[in-house]
C-alpha atoms as a PDB file:
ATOM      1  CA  UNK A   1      -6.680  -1.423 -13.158  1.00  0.00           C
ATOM      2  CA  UNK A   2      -2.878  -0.477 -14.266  1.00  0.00           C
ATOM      3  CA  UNK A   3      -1.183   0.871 -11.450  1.00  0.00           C
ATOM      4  CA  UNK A   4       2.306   3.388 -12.547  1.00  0.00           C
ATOM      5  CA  UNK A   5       5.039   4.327 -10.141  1.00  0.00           C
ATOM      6  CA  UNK A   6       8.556   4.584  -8.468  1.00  0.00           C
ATOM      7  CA  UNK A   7       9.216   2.019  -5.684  1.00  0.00           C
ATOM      8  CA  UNK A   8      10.051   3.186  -2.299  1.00  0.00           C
ATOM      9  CA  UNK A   9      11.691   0.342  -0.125  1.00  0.00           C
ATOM     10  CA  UNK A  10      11.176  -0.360   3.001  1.00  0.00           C
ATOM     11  CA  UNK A  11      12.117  -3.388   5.642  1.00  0.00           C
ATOM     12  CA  UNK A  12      10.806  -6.037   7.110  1.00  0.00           C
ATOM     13  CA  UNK A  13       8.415  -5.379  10.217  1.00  0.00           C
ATOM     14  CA  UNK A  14       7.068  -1.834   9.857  1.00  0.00           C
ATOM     15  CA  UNK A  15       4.992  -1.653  12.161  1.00  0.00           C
ATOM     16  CA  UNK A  16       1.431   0.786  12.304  1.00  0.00           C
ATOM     17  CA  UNK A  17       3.830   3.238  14.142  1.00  0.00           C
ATOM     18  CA  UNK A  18       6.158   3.948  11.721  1.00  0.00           C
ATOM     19  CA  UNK A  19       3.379   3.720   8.912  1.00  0.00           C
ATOM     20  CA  UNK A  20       1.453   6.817  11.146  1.00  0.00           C
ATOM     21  CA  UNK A  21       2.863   7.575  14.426  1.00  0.00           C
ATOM     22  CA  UNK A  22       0.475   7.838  17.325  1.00  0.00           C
ATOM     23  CA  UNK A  23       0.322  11.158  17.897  1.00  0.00           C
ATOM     24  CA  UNK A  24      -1.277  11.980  14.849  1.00  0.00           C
ATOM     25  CA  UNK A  25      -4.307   9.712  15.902  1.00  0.00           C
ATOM     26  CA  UNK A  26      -6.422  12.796  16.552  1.00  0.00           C
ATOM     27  CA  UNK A  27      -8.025  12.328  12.876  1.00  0.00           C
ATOM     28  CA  UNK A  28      -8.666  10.024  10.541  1.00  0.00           C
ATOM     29  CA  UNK A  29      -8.275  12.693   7.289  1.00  0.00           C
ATOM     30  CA  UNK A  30      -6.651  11.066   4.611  1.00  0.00           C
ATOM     31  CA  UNK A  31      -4.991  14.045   3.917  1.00  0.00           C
ATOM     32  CA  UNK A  32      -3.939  15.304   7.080  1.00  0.00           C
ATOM     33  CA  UNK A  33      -1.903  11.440   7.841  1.00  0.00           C
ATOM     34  CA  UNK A  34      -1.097  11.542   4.537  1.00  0.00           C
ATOM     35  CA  UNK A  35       1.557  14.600   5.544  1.00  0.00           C
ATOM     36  CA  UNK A  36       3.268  12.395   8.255  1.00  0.00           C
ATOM     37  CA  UNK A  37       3.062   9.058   6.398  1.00  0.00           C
ATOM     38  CA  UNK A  38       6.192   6.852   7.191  1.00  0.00           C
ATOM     39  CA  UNK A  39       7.944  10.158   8.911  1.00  0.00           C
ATOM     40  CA  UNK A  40       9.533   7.726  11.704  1.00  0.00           C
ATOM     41  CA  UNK A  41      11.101   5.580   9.453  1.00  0.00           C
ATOM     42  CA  UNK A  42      11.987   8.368   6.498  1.00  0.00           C
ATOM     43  CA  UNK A  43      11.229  11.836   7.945  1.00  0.00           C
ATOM     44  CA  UNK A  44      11.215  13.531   4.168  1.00  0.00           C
ATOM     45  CA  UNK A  45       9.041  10.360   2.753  1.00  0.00           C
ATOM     46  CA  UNK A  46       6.122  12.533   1.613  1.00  0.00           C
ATOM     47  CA  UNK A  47       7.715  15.284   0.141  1.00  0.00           C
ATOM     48  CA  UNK A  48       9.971  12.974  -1.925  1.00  0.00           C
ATOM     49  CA  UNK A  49       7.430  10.762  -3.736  1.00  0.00           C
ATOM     50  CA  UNK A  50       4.808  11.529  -6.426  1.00  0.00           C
ATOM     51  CA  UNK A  51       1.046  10.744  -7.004  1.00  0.00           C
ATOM     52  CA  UNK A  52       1.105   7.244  -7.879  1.00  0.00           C
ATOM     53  CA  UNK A  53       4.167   5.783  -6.333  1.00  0.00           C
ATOM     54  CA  UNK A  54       4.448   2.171  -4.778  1.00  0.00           C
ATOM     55  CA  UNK A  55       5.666   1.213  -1.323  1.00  0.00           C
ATOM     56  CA  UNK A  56       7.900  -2.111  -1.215  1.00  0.00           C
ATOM     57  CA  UNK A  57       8.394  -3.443   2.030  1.00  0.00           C
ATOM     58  CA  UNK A  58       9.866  -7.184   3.278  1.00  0.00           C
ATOM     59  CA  UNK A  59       7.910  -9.420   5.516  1.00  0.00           C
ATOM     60  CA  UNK A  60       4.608  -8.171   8.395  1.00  0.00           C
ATOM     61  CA  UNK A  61       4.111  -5.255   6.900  1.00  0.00           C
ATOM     62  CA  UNK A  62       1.698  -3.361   8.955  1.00  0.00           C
ATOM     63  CA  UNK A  63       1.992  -5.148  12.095  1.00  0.00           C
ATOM     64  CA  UNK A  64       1.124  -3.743  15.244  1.00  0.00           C
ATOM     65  CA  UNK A  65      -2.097  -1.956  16.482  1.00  0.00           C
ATOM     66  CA  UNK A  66      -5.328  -2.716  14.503  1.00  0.00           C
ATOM     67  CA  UNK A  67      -5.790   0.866  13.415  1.00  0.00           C
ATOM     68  CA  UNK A  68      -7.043   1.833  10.038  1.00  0.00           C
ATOM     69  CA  UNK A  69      -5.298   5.330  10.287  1.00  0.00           C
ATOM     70  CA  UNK A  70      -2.158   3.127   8.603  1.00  0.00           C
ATOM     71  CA  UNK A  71      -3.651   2.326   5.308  1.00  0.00           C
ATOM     72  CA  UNK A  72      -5.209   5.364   5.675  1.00  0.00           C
ATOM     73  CA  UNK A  73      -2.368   7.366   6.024  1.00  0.00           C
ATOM     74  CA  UNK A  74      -0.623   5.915   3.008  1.00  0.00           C
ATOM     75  CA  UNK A  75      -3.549   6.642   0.956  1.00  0.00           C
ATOM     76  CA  UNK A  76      -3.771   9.729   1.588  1.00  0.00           C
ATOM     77  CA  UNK A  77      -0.154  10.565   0.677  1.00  0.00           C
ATOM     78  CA  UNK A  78      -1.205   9.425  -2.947  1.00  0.00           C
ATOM     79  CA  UNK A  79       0.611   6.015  -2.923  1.00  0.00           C
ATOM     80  CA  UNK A  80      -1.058   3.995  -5.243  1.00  0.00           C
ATOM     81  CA  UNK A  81      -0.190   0.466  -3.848  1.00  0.00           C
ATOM     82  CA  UNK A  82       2.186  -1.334  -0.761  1.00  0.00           C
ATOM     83  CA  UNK A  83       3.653  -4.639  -2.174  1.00  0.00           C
ATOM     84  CA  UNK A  84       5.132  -6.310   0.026  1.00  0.00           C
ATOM     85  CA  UNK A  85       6.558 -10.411   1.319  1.00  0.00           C
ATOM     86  CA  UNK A  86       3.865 -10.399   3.371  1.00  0.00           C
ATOM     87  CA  UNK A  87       1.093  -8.203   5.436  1.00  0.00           C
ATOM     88  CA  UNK A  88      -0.511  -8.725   8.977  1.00  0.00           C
ATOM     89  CA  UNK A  89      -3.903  -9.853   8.392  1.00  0.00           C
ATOM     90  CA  UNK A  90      -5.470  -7.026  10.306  1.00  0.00           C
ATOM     91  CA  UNK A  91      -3.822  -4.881   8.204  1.00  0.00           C
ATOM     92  CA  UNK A  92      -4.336  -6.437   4.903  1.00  0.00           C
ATOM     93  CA  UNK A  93      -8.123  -6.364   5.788  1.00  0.00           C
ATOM     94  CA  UNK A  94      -8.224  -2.593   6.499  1.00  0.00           C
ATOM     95  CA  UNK A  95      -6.271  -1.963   3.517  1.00  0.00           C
ATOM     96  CA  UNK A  96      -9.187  -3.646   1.392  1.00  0.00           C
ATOM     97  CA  UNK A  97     -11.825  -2.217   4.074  1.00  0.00           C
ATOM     98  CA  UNK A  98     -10.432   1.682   2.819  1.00  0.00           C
ATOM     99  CA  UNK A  99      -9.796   0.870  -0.775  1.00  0.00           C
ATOM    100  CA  UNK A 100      -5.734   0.365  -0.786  1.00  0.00           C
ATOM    101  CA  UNK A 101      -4.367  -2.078  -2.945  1.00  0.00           C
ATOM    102  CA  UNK A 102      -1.958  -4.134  -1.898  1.00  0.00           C
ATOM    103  CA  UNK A 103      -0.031  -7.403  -3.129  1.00  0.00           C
ATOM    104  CA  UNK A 104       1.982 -10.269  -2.021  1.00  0.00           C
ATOM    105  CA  UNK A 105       4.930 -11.324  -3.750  1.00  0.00           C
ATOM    106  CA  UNK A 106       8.288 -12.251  -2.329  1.00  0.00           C
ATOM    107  CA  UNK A 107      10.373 -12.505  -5.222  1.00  0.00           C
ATOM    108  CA  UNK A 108       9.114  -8.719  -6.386  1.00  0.00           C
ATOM    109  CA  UNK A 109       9.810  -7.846  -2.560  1.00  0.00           C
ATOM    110  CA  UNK A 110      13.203  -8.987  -2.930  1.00  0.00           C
ATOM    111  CA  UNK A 111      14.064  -8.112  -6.158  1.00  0.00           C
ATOM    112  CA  UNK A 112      12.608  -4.693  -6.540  1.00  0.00           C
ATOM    113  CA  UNK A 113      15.125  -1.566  -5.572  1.00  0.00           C
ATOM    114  CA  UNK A 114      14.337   1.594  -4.141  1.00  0.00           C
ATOM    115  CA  UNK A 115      13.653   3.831  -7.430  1.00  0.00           C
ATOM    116  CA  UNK A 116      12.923   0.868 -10.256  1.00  0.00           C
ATOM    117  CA  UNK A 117       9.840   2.055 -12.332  1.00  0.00           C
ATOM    118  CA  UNK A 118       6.953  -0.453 -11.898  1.00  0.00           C
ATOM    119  CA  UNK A 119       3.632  -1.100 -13.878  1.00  0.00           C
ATOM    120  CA  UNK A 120       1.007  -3.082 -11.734  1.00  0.00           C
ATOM    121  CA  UNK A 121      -2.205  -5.167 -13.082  1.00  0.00           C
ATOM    122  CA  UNK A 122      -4.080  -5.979 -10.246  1.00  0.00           C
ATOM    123  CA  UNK A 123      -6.929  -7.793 -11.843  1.00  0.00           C
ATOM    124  CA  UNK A 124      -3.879 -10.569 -12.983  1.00  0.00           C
ATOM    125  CA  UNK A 125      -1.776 -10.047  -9.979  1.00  0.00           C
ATOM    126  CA  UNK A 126       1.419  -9.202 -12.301  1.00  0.00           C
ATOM    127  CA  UNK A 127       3.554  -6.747 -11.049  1.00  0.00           C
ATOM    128  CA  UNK A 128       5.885  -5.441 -13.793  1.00  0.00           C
ATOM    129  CA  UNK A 129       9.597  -3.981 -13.060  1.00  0.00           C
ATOM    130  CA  UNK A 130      10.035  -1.387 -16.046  1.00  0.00           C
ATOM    131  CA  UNK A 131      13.915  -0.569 -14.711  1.00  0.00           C
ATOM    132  CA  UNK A 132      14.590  -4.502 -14.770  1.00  0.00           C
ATOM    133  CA  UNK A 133      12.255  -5.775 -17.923  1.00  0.00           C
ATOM    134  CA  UNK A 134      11.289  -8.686 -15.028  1.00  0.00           C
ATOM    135  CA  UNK A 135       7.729  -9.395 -14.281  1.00  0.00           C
ATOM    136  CA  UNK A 136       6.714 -10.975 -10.606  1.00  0.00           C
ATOM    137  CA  UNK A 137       3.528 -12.693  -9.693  1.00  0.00           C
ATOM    138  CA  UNK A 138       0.873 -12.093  -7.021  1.00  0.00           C
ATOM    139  CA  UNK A 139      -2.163 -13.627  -6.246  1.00  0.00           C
ATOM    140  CA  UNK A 140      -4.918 -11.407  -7.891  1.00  0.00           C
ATOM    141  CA  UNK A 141      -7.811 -10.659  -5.342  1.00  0.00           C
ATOM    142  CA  UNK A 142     -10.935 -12.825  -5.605  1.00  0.00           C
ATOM    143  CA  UNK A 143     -13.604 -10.569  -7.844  1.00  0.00           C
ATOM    144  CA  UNK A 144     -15.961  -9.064  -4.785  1.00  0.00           C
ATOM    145  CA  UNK A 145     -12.250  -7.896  -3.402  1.00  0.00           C
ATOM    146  CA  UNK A 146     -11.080  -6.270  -6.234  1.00  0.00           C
ATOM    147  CA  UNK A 147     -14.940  -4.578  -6.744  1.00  0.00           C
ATOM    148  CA  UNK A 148     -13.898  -2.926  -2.844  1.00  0.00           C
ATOM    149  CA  UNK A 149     -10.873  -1.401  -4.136  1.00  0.00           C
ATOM    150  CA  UNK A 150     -12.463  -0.161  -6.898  1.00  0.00           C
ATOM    151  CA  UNK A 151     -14.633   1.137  -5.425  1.00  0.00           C
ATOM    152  CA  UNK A 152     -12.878   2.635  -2.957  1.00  0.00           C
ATOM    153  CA  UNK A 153     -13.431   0.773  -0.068  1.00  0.00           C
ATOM    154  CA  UNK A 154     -16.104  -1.133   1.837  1.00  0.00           C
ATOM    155  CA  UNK A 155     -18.657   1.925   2.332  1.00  0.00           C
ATOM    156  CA  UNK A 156     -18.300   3.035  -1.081  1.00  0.00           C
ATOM    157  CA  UNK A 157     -18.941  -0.708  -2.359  1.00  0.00           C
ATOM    158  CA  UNK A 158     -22.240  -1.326   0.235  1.00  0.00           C
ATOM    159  CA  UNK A 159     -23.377   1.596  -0.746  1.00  0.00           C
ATOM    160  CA  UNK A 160     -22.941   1.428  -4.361  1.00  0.00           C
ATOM    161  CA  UNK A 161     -25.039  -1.622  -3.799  1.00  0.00           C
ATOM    162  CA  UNK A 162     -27.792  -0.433  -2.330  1.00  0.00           C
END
């Protein structure tokens, strides 16, 4: 799977707050948290970006509560995958659990600016910086993980197996 967008950056620490604040926890409809994705942090976030873009972010991304309306919510505002130094582990496993790919890489989290053009293999864990000509390395996902995302997420993948 090639993945194709504009990077958005983001800090260290974002927490599942300023991914989807709380008091849009009255659904869990991709599309309706995909309208308030990131508005804490960047209050014009979703009408800025396109179908496809990447979120680049430092260090804990997703830390806080153990809600799945975070990956959710990014999702559903069509961003195609969060790279970032590092993820907390609940929300790195939700992310998989709902289908969102996601990679770690601190050199592309450090080296990638807001707006550079990226190209994304997950299957090799190469994340590509078209603006830059530079190519970063993450750890591909083991084969049953990258069948999830695929997929879609864990549902999707149990049931496709059944």
């Amino acid at each position: 799977m090639i993945l194709k967008g504009k990077a958005w950056k983001f800090r260290d620490h974002v927490n599942t707050d300023d991914i989807i604040a709380a008091k849009y926890l009255t659904t869990t409809d991709p599309a309706e948290l995909g309208k308030r994705c990131m508005e804490t942090l960047d209050p014009e976030f979703v009408k800025k970006i396109a179908k496809g873009d990447i979120i680049v972010a430092g260090a804990n991304f997703g830390c806080g509560s153990s809600r799945e309306h975070a990956p959710i919510a990014i999702k559903g505002c069509s961003i195609s995958c969060v790279i970032a130094k590092s993820f907390a582990r609940i929300f790195f496993r939700n992310s998989i659990n709902i289908g969102l790919p996601i990679m770690e890489s601190k050199e592309a989290s450090r080296d990638i600016e807001q707006g550079d053009e990226l190209e994304i293999d997950i299957a090799k864990g190469t994340i590509r910086n078209v603006t830059k000509n530079k190519t970063y390395n993450a750890s591909p996902f083991p084969k049953f993980m990258q069948d999830i995302v695929d997929k879609g997420g864990l549902l999707n993948y149990i049931k496709s197996k059944g």
